[in-house]
C-alpha atoms as a PDB file:
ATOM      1  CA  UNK A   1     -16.261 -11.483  -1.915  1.00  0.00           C
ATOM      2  CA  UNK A   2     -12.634 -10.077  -3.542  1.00  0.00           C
ATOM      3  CA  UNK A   3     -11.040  -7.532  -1.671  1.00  0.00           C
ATOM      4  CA  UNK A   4      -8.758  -4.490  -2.733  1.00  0.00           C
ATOM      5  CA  UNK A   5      -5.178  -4.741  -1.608  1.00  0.00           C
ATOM      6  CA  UNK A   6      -3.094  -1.548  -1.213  1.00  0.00           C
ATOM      7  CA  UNK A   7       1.067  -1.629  -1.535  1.00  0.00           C
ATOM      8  CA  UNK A   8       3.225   0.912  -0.246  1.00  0.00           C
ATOM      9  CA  UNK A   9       6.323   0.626  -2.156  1.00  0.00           C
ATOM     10  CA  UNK A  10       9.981   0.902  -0.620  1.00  0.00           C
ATOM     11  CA  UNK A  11      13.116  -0.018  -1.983  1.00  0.00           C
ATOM     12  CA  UNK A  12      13.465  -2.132   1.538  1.00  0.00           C
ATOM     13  CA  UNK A  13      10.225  -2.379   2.728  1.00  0.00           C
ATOM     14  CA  UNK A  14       6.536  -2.602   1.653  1.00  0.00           C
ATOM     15  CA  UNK A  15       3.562  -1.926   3.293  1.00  0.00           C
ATOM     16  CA  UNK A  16       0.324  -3.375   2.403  1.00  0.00           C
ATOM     17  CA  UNK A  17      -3.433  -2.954   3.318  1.00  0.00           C
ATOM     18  CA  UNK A  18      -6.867  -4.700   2.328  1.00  0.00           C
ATOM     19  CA  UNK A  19      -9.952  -3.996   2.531  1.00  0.00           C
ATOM     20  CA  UNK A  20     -12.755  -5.955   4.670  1.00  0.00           C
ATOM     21  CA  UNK A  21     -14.656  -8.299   2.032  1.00  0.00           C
ATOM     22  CA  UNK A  22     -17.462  -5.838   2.051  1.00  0.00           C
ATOM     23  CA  UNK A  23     -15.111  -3.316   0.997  1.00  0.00           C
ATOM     24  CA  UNK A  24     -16.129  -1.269   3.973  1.00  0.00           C
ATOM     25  CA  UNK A  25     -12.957  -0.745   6.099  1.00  0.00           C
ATOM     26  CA  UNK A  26      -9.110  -0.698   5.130  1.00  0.00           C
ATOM     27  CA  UNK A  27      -7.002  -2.361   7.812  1.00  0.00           C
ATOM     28  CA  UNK A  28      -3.236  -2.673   8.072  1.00  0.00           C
ATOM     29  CA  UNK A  29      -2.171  -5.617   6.173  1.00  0.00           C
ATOM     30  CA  UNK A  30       1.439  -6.710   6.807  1.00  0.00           C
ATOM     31  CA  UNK A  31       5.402  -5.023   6.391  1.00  0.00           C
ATOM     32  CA  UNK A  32       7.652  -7.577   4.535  1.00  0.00           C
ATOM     33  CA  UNK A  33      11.094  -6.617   2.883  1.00  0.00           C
ATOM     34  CA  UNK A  34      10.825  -5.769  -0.849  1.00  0.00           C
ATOM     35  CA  UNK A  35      12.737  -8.473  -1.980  1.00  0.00           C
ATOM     36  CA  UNK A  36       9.597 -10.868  -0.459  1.00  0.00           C
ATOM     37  CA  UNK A  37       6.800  -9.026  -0.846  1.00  0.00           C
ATOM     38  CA  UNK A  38       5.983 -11.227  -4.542  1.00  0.00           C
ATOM     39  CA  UNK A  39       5.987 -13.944  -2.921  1.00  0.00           C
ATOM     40  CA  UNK A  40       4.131 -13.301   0.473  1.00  0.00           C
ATOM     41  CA  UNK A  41       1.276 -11.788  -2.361  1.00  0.00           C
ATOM     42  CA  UNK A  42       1.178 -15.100  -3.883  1.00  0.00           C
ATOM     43  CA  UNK A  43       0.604 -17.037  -0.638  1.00  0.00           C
ATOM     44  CA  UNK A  44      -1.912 -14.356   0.168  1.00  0.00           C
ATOM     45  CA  UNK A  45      -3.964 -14.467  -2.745  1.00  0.00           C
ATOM     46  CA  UNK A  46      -3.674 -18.527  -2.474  1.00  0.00           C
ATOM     47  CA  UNK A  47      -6.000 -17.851   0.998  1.00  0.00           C
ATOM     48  CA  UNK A  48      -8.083 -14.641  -0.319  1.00  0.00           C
ATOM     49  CA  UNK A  49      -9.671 -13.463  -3.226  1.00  0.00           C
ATOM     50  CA  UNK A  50      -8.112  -9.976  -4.552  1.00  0.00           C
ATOM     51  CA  UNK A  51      -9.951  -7.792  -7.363  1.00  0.00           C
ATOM     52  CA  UNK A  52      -7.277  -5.273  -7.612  1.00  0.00           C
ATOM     53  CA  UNK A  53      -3.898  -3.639  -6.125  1.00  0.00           C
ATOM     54  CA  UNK A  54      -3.918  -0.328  -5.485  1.00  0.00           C
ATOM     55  CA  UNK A  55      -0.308   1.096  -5.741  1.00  0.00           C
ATOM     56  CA  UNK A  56       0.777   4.262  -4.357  1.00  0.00           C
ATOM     57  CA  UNK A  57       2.693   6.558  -6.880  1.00  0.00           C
ATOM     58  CA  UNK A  58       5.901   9.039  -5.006  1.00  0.00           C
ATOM     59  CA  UNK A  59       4.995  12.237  -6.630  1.00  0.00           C
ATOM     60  CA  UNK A  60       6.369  15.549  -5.746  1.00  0.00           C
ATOM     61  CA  UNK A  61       4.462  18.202  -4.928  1.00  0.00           C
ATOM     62  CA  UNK A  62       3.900  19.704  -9.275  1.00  0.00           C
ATOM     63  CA  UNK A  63       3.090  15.731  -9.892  1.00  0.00           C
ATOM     64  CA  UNK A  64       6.391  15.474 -11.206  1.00  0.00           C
ATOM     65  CA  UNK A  65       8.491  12.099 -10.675  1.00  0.00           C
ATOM     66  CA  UNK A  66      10.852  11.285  -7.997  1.00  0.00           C
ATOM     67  CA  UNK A  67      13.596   9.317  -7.452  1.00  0.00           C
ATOM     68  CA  UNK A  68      11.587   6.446  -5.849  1.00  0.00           C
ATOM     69  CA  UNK A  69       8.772   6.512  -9.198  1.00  0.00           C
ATOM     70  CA  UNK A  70      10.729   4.524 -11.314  1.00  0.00           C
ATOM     71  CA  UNK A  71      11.582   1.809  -8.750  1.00  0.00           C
ATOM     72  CA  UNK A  72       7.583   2.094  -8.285  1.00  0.00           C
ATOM     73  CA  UNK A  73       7.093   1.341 -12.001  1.00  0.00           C
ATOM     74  CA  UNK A  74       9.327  -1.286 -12.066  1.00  0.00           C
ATOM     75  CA  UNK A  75       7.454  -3.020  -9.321  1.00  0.00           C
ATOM     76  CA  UNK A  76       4.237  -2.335 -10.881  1.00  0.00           C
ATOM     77  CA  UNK A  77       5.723  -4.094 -14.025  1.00  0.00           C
ATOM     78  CA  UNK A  78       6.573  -7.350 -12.256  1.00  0.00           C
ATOM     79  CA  UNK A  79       3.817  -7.006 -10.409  1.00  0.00           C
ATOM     80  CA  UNK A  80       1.098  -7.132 -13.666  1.00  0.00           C
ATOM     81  CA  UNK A  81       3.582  -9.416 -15.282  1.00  0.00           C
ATOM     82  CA  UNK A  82       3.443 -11.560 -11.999  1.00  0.00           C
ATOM     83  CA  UNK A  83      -0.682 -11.128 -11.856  1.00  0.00           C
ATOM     84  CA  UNK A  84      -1.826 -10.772 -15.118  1.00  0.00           C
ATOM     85  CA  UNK A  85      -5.404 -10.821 -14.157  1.00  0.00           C
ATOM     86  CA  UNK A  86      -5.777  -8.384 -11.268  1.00  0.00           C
ATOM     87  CA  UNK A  87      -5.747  -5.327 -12.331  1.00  0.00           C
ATOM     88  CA  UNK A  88      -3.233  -2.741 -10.758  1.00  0.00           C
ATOM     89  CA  UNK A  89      -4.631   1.077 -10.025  1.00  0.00           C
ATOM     90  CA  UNK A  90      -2.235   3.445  -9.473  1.00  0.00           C
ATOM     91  CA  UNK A  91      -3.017   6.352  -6.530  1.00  0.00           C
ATOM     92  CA  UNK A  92      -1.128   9.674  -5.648  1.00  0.00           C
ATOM     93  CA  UNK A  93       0.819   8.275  -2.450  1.00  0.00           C
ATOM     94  CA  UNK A  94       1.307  12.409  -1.141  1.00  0.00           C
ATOM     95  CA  UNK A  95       1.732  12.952   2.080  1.00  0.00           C
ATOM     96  CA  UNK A  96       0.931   9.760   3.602  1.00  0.00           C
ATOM     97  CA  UNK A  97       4.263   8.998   5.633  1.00  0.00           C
ATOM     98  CA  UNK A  98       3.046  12.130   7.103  1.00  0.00           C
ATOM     99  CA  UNK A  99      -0.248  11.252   7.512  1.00  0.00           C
ATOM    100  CA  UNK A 100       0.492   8.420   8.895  1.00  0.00           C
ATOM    101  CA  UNK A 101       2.500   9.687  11.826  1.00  0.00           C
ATOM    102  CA  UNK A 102       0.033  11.751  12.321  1.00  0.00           C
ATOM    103  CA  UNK A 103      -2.710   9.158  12.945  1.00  0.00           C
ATOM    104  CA  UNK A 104      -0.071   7.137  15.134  1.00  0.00           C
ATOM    105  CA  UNK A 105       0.530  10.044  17.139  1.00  0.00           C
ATOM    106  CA  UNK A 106      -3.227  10.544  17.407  1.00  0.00           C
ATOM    107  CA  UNK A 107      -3.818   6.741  18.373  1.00  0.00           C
ATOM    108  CA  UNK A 108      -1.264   6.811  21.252  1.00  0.00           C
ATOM    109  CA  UNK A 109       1.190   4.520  19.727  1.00  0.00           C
ATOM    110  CA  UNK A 110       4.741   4.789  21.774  1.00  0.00           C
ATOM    111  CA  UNK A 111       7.476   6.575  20.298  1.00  0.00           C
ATOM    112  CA  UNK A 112       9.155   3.031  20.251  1.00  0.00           C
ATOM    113  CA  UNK A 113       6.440   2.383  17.819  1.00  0.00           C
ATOM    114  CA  UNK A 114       6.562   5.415  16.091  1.00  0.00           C
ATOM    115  CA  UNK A 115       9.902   5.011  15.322  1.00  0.00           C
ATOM    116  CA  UNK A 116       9.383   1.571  14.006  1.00  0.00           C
ATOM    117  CA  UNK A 117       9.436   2.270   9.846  1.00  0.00           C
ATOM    118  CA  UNK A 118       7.278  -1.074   9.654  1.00  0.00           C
ATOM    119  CA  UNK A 119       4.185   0.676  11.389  1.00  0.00           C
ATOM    120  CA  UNK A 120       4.119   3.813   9.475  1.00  0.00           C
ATOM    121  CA  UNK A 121       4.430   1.840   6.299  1.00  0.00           C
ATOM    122  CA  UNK A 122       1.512  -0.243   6.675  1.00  0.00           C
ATOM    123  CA  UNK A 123      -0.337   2.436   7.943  1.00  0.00           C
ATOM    124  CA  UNK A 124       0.904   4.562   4.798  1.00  0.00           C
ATOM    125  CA  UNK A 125      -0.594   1.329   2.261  1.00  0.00           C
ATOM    126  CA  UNK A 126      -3.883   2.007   4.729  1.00  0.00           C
ATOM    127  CA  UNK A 127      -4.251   5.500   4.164  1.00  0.00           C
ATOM    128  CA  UNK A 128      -3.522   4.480  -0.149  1.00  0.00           C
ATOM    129  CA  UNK A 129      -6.429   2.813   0.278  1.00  0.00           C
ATOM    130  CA  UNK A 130      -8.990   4.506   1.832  1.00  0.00           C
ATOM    131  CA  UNK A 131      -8.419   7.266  -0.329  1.00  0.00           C
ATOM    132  CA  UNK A 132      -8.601   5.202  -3.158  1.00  0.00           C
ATOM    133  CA  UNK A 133     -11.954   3.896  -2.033  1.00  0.00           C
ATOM    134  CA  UNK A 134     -13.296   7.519  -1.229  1.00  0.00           C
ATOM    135  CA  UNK A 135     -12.243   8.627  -4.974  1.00  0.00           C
ATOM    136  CA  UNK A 136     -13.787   5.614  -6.562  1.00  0.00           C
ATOM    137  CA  UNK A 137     -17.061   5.902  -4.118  1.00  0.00           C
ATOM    138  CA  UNK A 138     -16.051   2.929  -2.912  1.00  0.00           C
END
């Protein structure tokens, strides 16, 4: 069964998360550096069968652009252009860096890990997509 995969988008690093092929739970996928992350979701999608991308969209608090939304769109552009048959969903990425600490604090992670940008970003892509799943009763 095709999963979901969720990107958080960074100028140097993306986090991504997938859902379980029942579409159930949203786990922590990988980090990898912008520049790669094209070419790590080829290899994925080589081993697993992906319906859709969920992408989180930096808006500020009015739902106005930011500086990082038209990086964002860019991505999204090579990303459809890239994988013309998945389709690409595009979710309100609020608040999850914050979030995110949050639940790391809450799940005892070190402040070693904490401080380790990798963590929160994947976490970040998993909290994209369970809200995406909740809105789409999922």
């Amino acid at each position: 069964m095709p999963r979901i995969l969720a990107i958080d988008y960074g100028t140097k690093r993306v986090g991504l998360a997938v859902t379980d092929p029942l579409k159930i739970i949203a786990s922590a996928l990988e980090t990898v550096h912008s520049k790669d992350v094209i070419v790590f979701l080829k290899t994925y999608l080589e081993i697993e069968e992906v319906e859709g991308f969920v992408v989180g969209m930096p808006v500020n608090l009015d739902g106005e652009d930011t500086n990082n939304t038209s990086h964002v769109k860019g991505f999204v552009k090579n990303l459809q252009k890239t994988f013309p048959d998945i389709p690409v969903h595009l979710h309100d990425e609020r608040f999850t860096s914050k979030i995110a600490l949050q639940a790391m604090i809450s799940s005892g992670y070190s402040k070693k890990d904490r401080r380790e940008k990798g963590n929160i970003d994947k976490i970040s892509a998993v909290i994209i997509l369970q809200s995406y799943m909740e809105k789409e009763g999922i």
